[in-house]
Protein backbone atom coordinates (compact mmCIF):
# COMPACT_ATOMS: atom_id res chain seq x y z
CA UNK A 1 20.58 2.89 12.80
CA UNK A 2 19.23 4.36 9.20
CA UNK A 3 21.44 4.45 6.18
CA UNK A 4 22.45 8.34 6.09
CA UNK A 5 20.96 8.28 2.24
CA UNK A 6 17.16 7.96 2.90
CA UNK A 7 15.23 11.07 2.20
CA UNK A 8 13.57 12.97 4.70
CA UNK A 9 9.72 11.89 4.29
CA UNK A 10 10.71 7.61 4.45
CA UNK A 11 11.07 8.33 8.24
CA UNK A 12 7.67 8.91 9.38
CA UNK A 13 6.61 5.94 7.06
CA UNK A 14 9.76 3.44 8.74
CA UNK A 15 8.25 4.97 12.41
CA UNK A 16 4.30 3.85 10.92
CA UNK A 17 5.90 0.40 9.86
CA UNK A 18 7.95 -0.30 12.96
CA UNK A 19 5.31 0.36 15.40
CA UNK A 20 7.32 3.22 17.16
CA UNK A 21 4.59 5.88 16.80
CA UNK A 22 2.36 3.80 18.69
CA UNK A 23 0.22 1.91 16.05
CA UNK A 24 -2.91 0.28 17.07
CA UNK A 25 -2.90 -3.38 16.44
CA UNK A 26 -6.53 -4.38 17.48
CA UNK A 27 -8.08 -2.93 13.99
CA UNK A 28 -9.02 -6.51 11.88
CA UNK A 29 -8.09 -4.67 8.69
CA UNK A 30 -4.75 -4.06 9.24
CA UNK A 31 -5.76 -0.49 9.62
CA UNK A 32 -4.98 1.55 12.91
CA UNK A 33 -2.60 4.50 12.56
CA UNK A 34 0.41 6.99 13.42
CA UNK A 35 0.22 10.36 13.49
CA UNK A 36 3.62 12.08 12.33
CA UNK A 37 4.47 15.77 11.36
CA UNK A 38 4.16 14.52 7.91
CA UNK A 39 0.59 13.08 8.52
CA UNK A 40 -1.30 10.44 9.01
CA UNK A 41 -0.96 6.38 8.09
CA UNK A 42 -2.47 3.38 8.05
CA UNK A 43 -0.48 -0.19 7.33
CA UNK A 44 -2.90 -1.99 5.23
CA UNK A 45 -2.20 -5.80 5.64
CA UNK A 46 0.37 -7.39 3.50
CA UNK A 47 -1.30 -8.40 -0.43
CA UNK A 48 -0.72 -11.22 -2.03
CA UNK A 49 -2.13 -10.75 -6.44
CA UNK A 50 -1.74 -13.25 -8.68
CA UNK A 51 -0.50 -12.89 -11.88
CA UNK A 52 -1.88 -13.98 -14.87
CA UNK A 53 -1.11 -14.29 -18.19
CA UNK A 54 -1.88 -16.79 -21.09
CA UNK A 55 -5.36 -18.33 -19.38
CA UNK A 56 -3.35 -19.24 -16.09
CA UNK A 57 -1.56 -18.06 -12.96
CA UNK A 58 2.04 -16.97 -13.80
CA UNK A 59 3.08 -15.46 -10.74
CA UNK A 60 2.26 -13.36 -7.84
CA UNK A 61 2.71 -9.90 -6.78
CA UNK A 62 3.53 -9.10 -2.73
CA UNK A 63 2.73 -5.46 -1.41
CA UNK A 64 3.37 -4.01 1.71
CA UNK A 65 0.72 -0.71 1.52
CA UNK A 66 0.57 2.51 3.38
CA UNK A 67 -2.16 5.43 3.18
CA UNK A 68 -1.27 8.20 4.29
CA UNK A 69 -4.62 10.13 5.06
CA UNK A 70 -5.48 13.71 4.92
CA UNK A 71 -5.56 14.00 8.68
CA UNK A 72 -5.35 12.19 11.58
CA UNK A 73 -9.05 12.57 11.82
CA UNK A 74 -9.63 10.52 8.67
CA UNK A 75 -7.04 7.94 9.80
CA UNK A 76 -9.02 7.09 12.28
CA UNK A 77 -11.98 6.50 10.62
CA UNK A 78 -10.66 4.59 7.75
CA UNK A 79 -11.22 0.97 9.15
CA UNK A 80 -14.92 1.27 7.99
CA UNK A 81 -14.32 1.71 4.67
CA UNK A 82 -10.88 -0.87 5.08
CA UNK A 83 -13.01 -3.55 2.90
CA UNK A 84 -13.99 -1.04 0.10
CA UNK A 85 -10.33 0.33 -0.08
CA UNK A 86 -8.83 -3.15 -0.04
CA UNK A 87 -11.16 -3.96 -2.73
CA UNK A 88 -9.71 -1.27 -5.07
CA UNK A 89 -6.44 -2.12 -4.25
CA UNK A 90 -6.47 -5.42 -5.24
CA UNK A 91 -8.36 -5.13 -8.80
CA UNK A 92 -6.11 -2.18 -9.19
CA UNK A 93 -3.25 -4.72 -8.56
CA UNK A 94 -4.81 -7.63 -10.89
CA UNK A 95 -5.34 -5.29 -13.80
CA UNK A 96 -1.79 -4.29 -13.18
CA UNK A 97 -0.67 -7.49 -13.06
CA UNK A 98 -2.16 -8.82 -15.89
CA UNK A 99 -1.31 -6.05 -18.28
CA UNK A 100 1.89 -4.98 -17.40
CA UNK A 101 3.86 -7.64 -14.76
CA UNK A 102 5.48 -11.06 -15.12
CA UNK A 103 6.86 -13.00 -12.42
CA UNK A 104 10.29 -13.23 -14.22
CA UNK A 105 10.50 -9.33 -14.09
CA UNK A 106 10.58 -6.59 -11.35
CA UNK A 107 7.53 -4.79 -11.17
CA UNK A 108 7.62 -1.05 -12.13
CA UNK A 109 7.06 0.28 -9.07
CA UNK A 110 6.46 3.99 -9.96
CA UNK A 111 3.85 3.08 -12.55
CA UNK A 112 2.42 1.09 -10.26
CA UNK A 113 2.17 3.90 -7.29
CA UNK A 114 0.63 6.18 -10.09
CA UNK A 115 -2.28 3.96 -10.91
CA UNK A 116 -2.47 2.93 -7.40
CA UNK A 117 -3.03 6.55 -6.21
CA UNK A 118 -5.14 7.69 -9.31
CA UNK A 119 -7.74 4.82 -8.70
CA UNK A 120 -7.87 5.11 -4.57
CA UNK A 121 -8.07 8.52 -4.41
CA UNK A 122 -10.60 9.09 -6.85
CA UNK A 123 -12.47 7.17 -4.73
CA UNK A 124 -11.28 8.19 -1.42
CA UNK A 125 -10.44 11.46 -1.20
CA UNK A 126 -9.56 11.53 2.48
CA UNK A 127 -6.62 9.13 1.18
CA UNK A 128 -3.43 12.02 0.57
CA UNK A 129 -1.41 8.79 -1.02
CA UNK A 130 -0.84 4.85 -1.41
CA UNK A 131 2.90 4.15 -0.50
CA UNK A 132 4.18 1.28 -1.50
CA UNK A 133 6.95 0.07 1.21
CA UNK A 134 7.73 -3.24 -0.29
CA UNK A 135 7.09 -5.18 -4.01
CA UNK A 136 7.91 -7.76 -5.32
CA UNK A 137 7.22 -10.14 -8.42
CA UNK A 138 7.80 -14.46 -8.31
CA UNK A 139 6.96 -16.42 -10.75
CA UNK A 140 4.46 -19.57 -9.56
């Protein structure tokens, strides 16, 4: 049973996460989809950043990501370009890290999702958004 206080768009991303809408878990990028009313999305597999600070690893960053794609259409044709979106991601995720994160703090998730989005998407443009469904920051 949900919590009665999540907002209306969470629940086609908690049906993409759970595997209710039928996800397909053969795709080696994590990729695979759900269509929704809201859309289309693709898991991408769980990240794992470093952090790093003065000439050394300080921590790590772990992401649970969701695209939510322009159309179904586009979902499905995402897993090509999987290891070119990943790619983004992640330096998206170091420069992050390294500029703005410590593992002793919470990350700022909405900053985050900004740059996140700004940098995929200029890229990408079948890509609607990045969701982020879990973060956290732990120091090493």
């Amino acid at each position: 049973m949900l919590p009665r206080f999540l907002p209306a768009g969470v629940l086609p991303i908690i049906a993409a996460i759970s595997g209710d809408a039928q996800l397909s878990a053969n795709s080696p990028f994590g990729g695979g989809g759900a269509e929704t009313e809201a859309g289309a999305f693709v898991p991408i597999a769980d990240l794992d950043v470093p952090i790093f600070g003065n000439s050394r690893i300080e921590g790590r960053i772990n992401a649970r990501l969701v695209l939510q794609m322009s159309s179904p259409m586009t979902a499905g044709l995402i897993a090509r370009r999987m290891p070119d979106v990943r790619m983004r991601i992640v330096e998206t995720m170091l420069d992050y890290g390294s500029l703005h994160v410590s593992g002793f703090a919470p990350v700022d998730a909405e900053a985050l999702s900004k740059t996140l989005n700004a940098r995929v998407k200029a890229r990408d443009k079948t890509v609607r958004r990045v969701l982020i469904v879990a973060l956290s920051a732990s120091p090493v």
